[in-house]
C-alpha atoms as a PDB file:
ATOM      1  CA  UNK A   1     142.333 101.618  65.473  1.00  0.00           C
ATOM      2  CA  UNK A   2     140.390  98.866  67.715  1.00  0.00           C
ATOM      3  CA  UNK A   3     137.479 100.956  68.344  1.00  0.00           C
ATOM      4  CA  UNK A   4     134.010 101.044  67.508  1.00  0.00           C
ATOM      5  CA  UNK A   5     133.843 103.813  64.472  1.00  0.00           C
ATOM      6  CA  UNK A   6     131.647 106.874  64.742  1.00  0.00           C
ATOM      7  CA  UNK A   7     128.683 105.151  62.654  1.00  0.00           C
ATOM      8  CA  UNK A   8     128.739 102.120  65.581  1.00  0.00           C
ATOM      9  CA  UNK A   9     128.949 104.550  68.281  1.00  0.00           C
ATOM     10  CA  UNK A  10     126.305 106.595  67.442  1.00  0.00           C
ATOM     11  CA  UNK A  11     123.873 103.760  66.742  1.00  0.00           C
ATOM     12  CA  UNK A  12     125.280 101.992  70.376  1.00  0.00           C
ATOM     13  CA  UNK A  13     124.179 105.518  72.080  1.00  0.00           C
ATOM     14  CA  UNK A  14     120.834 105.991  70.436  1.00  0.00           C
ATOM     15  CA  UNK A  15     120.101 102.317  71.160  1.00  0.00           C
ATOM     16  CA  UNK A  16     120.843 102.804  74.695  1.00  0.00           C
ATOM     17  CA  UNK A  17     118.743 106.197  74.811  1.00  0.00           C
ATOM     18  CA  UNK A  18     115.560 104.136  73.468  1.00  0.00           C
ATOM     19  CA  UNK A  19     116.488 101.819  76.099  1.00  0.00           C
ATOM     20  CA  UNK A  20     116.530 104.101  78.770  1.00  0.00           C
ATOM     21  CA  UNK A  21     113.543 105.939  77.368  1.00  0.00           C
ATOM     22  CA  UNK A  22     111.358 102.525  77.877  1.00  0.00           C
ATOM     23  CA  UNK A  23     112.919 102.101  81.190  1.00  0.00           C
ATOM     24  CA  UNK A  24     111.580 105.315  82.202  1.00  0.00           C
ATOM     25  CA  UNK A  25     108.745 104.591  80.301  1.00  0.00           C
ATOM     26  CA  UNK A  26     107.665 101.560  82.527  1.00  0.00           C
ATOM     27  CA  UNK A  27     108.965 103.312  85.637  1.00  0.00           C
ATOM     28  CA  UNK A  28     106.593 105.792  84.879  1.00  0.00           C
ATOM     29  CA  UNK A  29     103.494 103.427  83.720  1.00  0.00           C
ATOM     30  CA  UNK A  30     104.237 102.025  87.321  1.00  0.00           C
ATOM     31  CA  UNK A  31     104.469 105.178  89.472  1.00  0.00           C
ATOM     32  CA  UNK A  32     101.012 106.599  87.814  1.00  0.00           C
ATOM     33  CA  UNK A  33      99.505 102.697  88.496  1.00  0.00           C
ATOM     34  CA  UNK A  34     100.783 102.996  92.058  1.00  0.00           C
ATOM     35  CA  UNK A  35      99.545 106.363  92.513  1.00  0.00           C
ATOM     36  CA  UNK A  36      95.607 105.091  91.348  1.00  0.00           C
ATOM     37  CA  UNK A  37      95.488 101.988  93.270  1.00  0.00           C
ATOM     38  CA  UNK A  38      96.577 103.995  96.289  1.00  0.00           C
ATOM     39  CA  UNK A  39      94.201 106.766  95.301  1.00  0.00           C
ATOM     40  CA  UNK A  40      91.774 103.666  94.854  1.00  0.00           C
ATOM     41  CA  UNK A  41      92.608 102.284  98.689  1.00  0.00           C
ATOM     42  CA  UNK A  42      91.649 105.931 100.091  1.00  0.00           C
ATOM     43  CA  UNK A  43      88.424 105.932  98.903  1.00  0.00           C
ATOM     44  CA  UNK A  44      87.219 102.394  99.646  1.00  0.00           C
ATOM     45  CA  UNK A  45      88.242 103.282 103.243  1.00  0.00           C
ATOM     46  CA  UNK A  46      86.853 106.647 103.405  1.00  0.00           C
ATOM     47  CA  UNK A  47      83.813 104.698 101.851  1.00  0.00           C
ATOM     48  CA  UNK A  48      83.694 102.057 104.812  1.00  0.00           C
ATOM     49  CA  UNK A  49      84.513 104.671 107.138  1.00  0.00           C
ATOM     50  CA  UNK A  50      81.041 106.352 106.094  1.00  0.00           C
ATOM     51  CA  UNK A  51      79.285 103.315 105.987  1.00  0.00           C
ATOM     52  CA  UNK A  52      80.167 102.591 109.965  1.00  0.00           C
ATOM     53  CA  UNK A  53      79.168 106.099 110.817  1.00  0.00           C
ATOM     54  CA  UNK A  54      75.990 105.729 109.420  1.00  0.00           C
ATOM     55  CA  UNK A  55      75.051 102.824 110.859  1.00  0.00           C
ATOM     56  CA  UNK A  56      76.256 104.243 114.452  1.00  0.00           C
ATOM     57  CA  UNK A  57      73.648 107.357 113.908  1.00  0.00           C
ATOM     58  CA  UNK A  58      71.243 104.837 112.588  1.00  0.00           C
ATOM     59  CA  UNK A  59      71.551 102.982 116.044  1.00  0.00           C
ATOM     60  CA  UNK A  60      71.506 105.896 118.424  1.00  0.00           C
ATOM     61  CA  UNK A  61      68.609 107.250 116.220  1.00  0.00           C
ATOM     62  CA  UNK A  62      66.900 103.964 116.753  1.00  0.00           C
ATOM     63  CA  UNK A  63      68.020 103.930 120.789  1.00  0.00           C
ATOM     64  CA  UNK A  64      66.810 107.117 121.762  1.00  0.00           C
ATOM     65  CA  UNK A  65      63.378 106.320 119.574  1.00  0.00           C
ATOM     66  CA  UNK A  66      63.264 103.434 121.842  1.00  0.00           C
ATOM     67  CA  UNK A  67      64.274 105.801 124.725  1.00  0.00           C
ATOM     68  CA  UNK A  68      61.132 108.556 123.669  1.00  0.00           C
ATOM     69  CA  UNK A  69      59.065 105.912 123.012  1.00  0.00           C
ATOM     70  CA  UNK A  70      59.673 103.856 126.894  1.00  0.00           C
ATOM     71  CA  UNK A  71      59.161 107.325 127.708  1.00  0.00           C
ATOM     72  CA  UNK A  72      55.669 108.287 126.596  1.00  0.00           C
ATOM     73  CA  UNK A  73      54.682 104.739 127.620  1.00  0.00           C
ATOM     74  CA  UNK A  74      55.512 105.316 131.632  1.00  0.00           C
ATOM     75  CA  UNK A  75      54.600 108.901 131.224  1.00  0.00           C
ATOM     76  CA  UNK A  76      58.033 109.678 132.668  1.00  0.00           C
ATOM     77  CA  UNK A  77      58.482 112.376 130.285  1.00  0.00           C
ATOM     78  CA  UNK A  78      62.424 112.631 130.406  1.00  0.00           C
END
């Protein structure tokens, strides 16, 4: 017999399941990384997103202050 015996077989295969278990393991670790930096990217942009709305309301706020304001000066009263 030129084969491995059953001792050496079974410690070959439960070697390679712990070695597929880290694999997966990593894989895994990665996936769930991946997953909070993209979670991560969605928020800063829905944060920068808000920030440019506000400051578009805060310059049409200012604008039609400016507008009233012109307004009540002339006495135009539009």
């Amino acid at each position: 017999m030129f084969g491995l015996t059953t001792t050496r077989r079974l410690r070959a295969a439960k070697l390679k399941a712990a070695s597929l278990q880290a694999q997966l393991g990593f894989i895994q670790g990665f996936r769930q990384a991946d997953e909070a930096a993209r979670q991560r990217a969605e928020q800063d942009l829905a944060d920068e997103i808000d920030a440019h709305l506000l400051t578009i309301r805060r310059a049409l706020a200012a604008e039609d202050t400016h507008a009233a304001d012109a307004a009540a000066e002339t006495g135009d009263g539009r």
